[in-house]
Protein backbone atom coordinates (compact mmCIF):
# COMPACT_ATOMS: atom_id res chain seq x y z
CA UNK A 1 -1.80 -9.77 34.10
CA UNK A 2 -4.05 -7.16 34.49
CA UNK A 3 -7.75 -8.19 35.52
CA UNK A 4 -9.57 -8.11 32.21
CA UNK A 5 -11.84 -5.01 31.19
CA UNK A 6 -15.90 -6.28 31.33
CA UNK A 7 -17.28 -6.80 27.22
CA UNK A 8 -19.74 -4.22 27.38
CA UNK A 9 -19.30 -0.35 27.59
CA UNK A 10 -21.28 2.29 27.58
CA UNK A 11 -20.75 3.10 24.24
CA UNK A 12 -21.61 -0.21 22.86
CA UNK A 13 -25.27 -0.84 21.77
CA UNK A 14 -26.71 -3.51 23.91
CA UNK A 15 -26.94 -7.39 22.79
CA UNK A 16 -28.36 -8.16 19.24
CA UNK A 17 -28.65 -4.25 18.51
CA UNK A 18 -24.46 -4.35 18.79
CA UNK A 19 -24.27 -7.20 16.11
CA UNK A 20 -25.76 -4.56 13.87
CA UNK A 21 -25.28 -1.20 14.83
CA UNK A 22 -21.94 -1.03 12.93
CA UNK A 23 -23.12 -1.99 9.68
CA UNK A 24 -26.46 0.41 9.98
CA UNK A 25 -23.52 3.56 10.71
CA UNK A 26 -21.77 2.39 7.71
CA UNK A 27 -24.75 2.20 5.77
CA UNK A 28 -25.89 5.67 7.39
CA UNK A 29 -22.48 7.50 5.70
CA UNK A 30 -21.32 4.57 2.83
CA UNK A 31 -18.56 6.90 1.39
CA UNK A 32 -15.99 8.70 3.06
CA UNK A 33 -15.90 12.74 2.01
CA UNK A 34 -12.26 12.06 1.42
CA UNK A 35 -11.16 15.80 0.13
CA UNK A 36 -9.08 16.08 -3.52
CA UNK A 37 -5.97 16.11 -1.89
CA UNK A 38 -7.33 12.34 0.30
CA UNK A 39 -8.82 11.30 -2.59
CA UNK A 40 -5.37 11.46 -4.46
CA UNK A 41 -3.15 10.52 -1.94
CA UNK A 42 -5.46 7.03 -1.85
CA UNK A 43 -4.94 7.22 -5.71
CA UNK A 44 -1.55 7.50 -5.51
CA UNK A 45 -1.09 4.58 -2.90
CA UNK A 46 -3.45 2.31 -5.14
CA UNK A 47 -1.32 2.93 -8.33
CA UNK A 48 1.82 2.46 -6.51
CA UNK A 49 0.60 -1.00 -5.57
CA UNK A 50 -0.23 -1.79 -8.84
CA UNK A 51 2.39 -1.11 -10.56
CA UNK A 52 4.57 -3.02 -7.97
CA UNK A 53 3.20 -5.63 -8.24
CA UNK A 54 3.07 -5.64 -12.04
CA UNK A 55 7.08 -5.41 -11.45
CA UNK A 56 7.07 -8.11 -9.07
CA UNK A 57 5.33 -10.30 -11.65
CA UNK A 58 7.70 -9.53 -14.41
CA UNK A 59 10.59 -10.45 -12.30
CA UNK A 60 8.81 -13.48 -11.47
CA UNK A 61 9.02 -14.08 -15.15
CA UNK A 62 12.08 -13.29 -15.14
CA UNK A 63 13.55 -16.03 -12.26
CA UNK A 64 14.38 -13.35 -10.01
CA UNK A 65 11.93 -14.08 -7.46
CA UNK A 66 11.82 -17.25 -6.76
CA UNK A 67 9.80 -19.69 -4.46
CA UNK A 68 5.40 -18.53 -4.69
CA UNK A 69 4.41 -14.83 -5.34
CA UNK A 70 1.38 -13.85 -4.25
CA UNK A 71 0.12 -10.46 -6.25
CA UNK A 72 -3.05 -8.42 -4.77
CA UNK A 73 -3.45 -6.82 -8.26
CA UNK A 74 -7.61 -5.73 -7.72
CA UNK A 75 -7.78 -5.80 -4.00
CA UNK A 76 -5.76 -2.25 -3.67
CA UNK A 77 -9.00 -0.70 -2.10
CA UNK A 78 -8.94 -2.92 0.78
CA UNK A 79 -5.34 -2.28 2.61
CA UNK A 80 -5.62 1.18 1.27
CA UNK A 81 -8.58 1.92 2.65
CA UNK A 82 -8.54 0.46 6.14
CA UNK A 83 -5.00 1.20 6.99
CA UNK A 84 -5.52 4.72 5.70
CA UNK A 85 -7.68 5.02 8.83
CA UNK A 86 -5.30 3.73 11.39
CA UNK A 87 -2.32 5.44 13.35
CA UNK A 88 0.80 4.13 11.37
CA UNK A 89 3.69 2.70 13.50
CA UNK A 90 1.52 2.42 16.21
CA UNK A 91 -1.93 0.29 15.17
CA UNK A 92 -0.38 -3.52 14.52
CA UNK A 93 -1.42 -5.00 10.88
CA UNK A 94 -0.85 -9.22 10.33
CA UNK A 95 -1.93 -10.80 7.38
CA UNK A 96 -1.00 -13.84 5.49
CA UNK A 97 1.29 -13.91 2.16
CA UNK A 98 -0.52 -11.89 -0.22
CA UNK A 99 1.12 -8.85 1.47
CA UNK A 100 2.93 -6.79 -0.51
CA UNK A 101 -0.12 -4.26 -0.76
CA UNK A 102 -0.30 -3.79 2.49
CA UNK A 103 3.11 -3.20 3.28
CA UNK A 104 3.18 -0.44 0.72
CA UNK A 105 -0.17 1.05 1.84
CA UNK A 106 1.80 1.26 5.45
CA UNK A 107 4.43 3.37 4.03
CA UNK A 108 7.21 0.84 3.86
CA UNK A 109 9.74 1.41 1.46
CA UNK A 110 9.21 -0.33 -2.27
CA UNK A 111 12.69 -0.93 -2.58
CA UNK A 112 13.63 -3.01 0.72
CA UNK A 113 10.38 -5.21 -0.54
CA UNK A 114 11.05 -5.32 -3.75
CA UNK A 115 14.74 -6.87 -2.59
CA UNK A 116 13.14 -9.02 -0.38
CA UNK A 117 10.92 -10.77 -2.80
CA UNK A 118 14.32 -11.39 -4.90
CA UNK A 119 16.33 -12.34 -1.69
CA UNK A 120 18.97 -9.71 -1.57
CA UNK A 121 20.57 -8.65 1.84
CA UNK A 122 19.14 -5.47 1.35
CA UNK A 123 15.46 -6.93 2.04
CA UNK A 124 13.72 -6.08 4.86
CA UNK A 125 14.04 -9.83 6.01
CA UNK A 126 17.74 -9.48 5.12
CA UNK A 127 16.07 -11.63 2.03
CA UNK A 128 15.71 -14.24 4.19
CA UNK A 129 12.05 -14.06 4.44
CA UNK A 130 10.97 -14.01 0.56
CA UNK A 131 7.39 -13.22 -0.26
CA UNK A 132 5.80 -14.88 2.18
CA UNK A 133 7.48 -13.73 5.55
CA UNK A 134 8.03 -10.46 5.73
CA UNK A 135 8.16 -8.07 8.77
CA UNK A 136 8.53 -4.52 10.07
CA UNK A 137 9.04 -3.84 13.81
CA UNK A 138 8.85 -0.03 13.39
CA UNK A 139 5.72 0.50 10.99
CA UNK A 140 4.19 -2.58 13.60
CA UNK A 141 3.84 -4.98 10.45
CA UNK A 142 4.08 -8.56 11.76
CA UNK A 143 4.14 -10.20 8.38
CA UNK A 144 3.10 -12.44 5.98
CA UNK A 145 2.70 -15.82 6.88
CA UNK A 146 2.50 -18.80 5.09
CA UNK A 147 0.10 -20.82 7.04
CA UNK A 148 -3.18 -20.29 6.53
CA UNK A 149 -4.74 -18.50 8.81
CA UNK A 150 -2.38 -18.67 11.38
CA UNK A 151 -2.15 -15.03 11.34
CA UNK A 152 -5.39 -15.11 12.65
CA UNK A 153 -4.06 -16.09 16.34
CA UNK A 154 -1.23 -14.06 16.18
CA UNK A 155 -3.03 -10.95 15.15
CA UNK A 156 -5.16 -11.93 18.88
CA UNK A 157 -1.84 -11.99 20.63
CA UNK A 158 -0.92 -8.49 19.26
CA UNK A 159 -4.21 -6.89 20.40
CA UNK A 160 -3.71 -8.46 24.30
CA UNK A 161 -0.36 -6.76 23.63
CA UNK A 162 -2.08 -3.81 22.88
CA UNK A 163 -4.74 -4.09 25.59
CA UNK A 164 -2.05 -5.15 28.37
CA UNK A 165 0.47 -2.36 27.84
CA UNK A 166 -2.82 0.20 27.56
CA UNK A 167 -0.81 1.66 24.56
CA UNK A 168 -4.26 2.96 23.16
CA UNK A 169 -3.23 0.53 19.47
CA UNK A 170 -5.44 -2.01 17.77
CA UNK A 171 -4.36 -4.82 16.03
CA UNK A 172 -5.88 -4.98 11.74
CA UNK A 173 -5.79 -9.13 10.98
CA UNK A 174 -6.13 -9.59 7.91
CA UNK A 175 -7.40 -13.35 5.78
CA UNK A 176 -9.06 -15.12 3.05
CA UNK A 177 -12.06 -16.46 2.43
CA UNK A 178 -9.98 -19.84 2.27
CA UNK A 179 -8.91 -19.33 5.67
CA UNK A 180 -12.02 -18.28 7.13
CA UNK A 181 -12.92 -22.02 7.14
CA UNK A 182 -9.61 -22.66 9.52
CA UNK A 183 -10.53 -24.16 13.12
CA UNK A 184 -8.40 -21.57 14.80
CA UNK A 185 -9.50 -18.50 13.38
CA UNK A 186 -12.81 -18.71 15.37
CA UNK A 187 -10.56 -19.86 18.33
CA UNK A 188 -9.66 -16.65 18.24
CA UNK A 189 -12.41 -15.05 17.81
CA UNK A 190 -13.76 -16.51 20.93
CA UNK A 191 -10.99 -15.58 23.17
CA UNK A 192 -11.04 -11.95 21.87
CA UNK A 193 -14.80 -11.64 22.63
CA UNK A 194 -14.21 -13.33 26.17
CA UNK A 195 -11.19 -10.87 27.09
CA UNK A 196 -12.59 -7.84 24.76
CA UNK A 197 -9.23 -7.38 22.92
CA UNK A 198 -8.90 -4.59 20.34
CA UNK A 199 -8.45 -6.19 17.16
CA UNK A 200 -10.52 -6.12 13.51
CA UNK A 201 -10.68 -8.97 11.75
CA UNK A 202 -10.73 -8.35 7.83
CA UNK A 203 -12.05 -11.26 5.77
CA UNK A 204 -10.80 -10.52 2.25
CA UNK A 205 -13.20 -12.59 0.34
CA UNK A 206 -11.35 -12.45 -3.40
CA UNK A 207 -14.62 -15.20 -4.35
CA UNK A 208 -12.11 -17.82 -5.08
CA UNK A 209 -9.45 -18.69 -1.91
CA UNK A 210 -6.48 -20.93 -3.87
CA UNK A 211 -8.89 -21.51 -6.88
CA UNK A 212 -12.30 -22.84 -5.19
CA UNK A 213 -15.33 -20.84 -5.99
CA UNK A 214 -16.96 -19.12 -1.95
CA UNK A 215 -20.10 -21.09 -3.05
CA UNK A 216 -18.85 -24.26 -3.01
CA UNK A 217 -16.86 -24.37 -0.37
CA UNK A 218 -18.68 -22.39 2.43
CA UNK A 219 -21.53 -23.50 3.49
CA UNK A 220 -21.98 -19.46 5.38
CA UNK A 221 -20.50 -17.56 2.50
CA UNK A 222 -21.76 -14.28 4.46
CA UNK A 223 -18.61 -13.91 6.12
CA UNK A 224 -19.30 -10.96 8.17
CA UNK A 225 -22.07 -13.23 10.07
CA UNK A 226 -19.69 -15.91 11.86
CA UNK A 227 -18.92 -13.70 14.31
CA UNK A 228 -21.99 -13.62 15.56
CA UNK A 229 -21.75 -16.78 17.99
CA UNK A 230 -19.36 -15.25 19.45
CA UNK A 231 -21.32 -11.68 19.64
CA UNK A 232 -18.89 -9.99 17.57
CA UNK A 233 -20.57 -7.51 15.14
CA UNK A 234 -20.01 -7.85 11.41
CA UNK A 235 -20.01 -5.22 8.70
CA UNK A 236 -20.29 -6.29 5.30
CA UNK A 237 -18.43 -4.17 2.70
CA UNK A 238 -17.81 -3.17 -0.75
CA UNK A 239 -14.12 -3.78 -1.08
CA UNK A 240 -13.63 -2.65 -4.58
CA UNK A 241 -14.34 1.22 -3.93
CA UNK A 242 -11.49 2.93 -1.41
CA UNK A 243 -13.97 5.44 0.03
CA UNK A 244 -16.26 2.80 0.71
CA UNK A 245 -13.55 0.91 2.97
CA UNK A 246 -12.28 3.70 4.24
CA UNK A 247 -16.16 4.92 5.80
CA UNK A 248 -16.55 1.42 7.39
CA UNK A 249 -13.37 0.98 8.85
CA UNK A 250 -13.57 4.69 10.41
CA UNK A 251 -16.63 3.07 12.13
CA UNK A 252 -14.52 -0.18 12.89
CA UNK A 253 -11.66 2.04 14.15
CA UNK A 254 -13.57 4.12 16.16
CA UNK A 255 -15.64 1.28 18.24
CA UNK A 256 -12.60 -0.90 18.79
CA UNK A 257 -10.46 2.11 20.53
CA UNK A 258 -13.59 3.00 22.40
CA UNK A 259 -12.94 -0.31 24.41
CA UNK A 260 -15.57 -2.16 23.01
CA UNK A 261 -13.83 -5.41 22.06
CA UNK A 262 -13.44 -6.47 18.25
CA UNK A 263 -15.05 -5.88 14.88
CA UNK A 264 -15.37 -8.74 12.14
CA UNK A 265 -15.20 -6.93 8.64
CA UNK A 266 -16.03 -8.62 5.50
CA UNK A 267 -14.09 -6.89 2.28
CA UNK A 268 -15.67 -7.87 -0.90
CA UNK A 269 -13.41 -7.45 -3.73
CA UNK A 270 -11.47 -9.68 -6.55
CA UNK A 271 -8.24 -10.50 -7.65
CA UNK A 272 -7.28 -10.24 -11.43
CA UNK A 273 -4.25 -12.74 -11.20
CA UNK A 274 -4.50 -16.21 -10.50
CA UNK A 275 -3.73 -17.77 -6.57
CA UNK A 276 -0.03 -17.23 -7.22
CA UNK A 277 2.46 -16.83 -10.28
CA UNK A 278 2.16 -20.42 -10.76
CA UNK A 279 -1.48 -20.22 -11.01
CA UNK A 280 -3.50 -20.27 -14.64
CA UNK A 281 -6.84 -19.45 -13.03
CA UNK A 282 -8.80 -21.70 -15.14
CA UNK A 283 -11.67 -22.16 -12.53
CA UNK A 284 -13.24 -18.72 -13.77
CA UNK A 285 -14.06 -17.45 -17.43
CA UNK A 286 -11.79 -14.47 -18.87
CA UNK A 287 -15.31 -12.67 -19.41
CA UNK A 288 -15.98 -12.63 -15.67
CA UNK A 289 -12.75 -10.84 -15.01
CA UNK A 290 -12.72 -8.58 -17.85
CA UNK A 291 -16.48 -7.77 -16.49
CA UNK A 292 -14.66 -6.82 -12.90
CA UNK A 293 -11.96 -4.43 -14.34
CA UNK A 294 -14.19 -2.58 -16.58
CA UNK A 295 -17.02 -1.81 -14.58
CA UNK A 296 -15.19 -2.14 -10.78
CA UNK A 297 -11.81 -1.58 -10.79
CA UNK A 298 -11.23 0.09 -7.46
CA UNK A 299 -7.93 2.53 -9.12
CA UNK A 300 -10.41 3.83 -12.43
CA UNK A 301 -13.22 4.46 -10.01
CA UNK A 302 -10.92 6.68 -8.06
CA UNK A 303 -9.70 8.19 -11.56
CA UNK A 304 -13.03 8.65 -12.75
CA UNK A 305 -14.02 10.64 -9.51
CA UNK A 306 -10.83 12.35 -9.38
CA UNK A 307 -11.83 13.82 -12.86
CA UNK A 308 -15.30 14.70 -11.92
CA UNK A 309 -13.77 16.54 -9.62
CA UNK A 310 -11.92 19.08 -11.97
CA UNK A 311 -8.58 17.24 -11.04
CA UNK A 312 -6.12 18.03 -14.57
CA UNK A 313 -5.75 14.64 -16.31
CA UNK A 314 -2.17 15.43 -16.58
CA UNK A 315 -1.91 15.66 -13.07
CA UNK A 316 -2.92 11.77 -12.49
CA UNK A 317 -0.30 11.00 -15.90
CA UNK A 318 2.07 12.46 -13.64
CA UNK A 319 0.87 10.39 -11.02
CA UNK A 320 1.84 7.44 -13.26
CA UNK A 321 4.90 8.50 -14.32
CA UNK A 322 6.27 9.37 -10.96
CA UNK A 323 4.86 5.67 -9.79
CA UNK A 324 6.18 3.85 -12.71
CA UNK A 325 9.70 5.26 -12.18
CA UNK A 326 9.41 4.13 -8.13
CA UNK A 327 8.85 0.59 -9.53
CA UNK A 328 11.73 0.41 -11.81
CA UNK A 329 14.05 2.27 -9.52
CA UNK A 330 12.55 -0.53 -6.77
CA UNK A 331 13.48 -3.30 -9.14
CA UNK A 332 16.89 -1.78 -10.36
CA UNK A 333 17.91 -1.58 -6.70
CA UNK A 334 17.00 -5.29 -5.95
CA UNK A 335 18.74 -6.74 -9.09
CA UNK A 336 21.74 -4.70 -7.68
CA UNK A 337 21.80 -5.76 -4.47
CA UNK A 338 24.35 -8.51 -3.48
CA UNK A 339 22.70 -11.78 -2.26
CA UNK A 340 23.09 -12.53 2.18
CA UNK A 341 26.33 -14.20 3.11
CA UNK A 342 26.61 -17.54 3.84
CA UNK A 343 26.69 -16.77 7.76
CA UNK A 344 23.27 -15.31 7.36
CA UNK A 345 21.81 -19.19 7.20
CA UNK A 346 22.92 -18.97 11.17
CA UNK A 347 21.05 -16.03 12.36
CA UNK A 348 17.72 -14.61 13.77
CA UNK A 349 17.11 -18.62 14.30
CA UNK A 350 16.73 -18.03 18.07
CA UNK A 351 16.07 -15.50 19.91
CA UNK A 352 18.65 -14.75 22.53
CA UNK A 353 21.81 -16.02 23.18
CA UNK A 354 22.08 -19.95 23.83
């Protein structure tokens, strides 16, 4: 192994000042001047993961998707705007199970997830890998995974990757609020301050982990602060507003490939849906999430500004239109897909020949 690059650089501001520094540059320029055509694409990949997942949860319903289903209906902003700023098929992105969003918002085809989540061959596990484990060597998507915050230590072992092969990627590790209480995720945390690995770690805090209110169960419910032992600067962002995420991980993005070591990002945003499918959410008050889609939603903000804009309101019902018909097709192609073959249960068990 290579002899480990020192922590500091020259472009790094000096002790305490770095802890901050990132979060004053994100304050400096809080929205991204996206132009119409950004601002739509970002519309476009928010609706798209909406509506899938919609789809996903009517198939759910229906007993085509079996096992837990995870949706990210309300956190669209969050994978849309960070990985909007990072070099597709070439930056790595981990997160745990509540990943179909992000697998969409790296460009992976709707269909091959969609078939995955109902455990046809044609998934992108083979349907082998359900909901909760799935991957994609060529986009660089290492999953889904269904321990909490284990993802955490893996997304670490990417960025040495990245760092050892001086590739010029990052790693994006993504995890809850729930998980930010795991032992290991500040394990690694310390190890990629000590070897100044180029990973961001993305808290999502949804306010509610499996159904536990932050408050109560954090006694630091400022996430973007715990890195701080470790001298890792935090940024602590608005994670219902796309332009918003997408200015502070441009900052993120830009400091990590500089060599500086990581980032610890704290997305605050909200999920409409309960934990899972099997969820009824009855820890929070309808009014409180009624509250969140009518004055935050992170897709009618976009629409709104989109508008504003002078962009034709039949342009974004096309929008719909074109996305609603990618869902069904999606759906249609899973429920027509033939289920693995019995001599899948025997393969991609070990790797290499034995």
């Amino acid at each position: 192994m290579a002899k480990p690059a020192s922590k500091q650089t020259a472009a790094a501001p000096a002790g305490d000042n770095a802890l901050h520094a990132l979060q004053a540059a994100y304050e400096a320029n809080r929205r991204y001047g996206a132009s119409d055509e950004e601002l739509l694409h970002f519309y476009e990949q928010m609706v798209l993961i909406r509506r899938f997942e919609e789809k996903a949860g009517q198939l759910y319903g229906l007993g085509l998707i079996g096992g837990f289903c995870h949706l990210y209906i309300g956190q669209e902003a969050v994978a849309v705007g960070i990985q909007s700023a990072l070099q597709e098929g070439h930056d790595s992105v981990i997160t745990g199970y509540r990943d179909h969003g992000h697998m969409l918002a790296y460009g992976i085809d709707p269909k091959v997830i969609m078939a995955e989540l109902t455990g046809r061959e044609a998934g992108i596990s083979r349907g082998k890998g359900g909901s909760m484990h799935m991957f994609s060597t060529e986009k660089r998507f290492y999953g889904g995974h269904g321990i909490v915050g284990a993802q955490v230590s893996l997304g670490a072992g990417l960025a040495f990757s990245h760092k050892y092969n001086e590739d010029g990627g990052l790693c994006v590790a993504y995890f809850g609020d729930g998980a930010a209480n795991q032992g290991q995720v500040y394990e690694s945390f310390n190890m990629a301050a000590l070897w100044n690995l180029p990973i961001i770690f993305v808290v999502e805090n949804n306010q509610y982990a499996m159904g536990t209110a932050v408050k109560r169960s954090s006694a630091e419910t400022h996430f973007h602060r715990r890195g701080a032992a470790f001298t890792i600067p935090g940024m602590n962002v608005n994670g219902m507003d796309v332009l918003e995420v997408r200015a502070a991980a441009n900052v993120a993005v830009e400091y990590v490939r500089a060599g500086n070591g990581p980032v610890l990002m704290e997305l605050n945003t909200y999920r409409y849906r309960g934990h899972s499918m099997s969820d009824p959410a009855k820890y929070r008050s309808r009014d409180e999430v009624n509250e969140v889609r009518e004055n935050r939603d992170p897709i009618e903000q976009a629409k709104a500004e989109l508008l504003a804009r002078g962009v034709a309101e039949d342009k974004l019902k096309e929008v719909e239109k074109r996305i609603r018909a990618i869902c069904t097709e999606a759906a249609d192609f899973a429920e027509s897909s033939p289920e693995p073959e019995m001599s899948e249960l025997y393969t991609d068990v070990l790797v290499g020949s034995y």
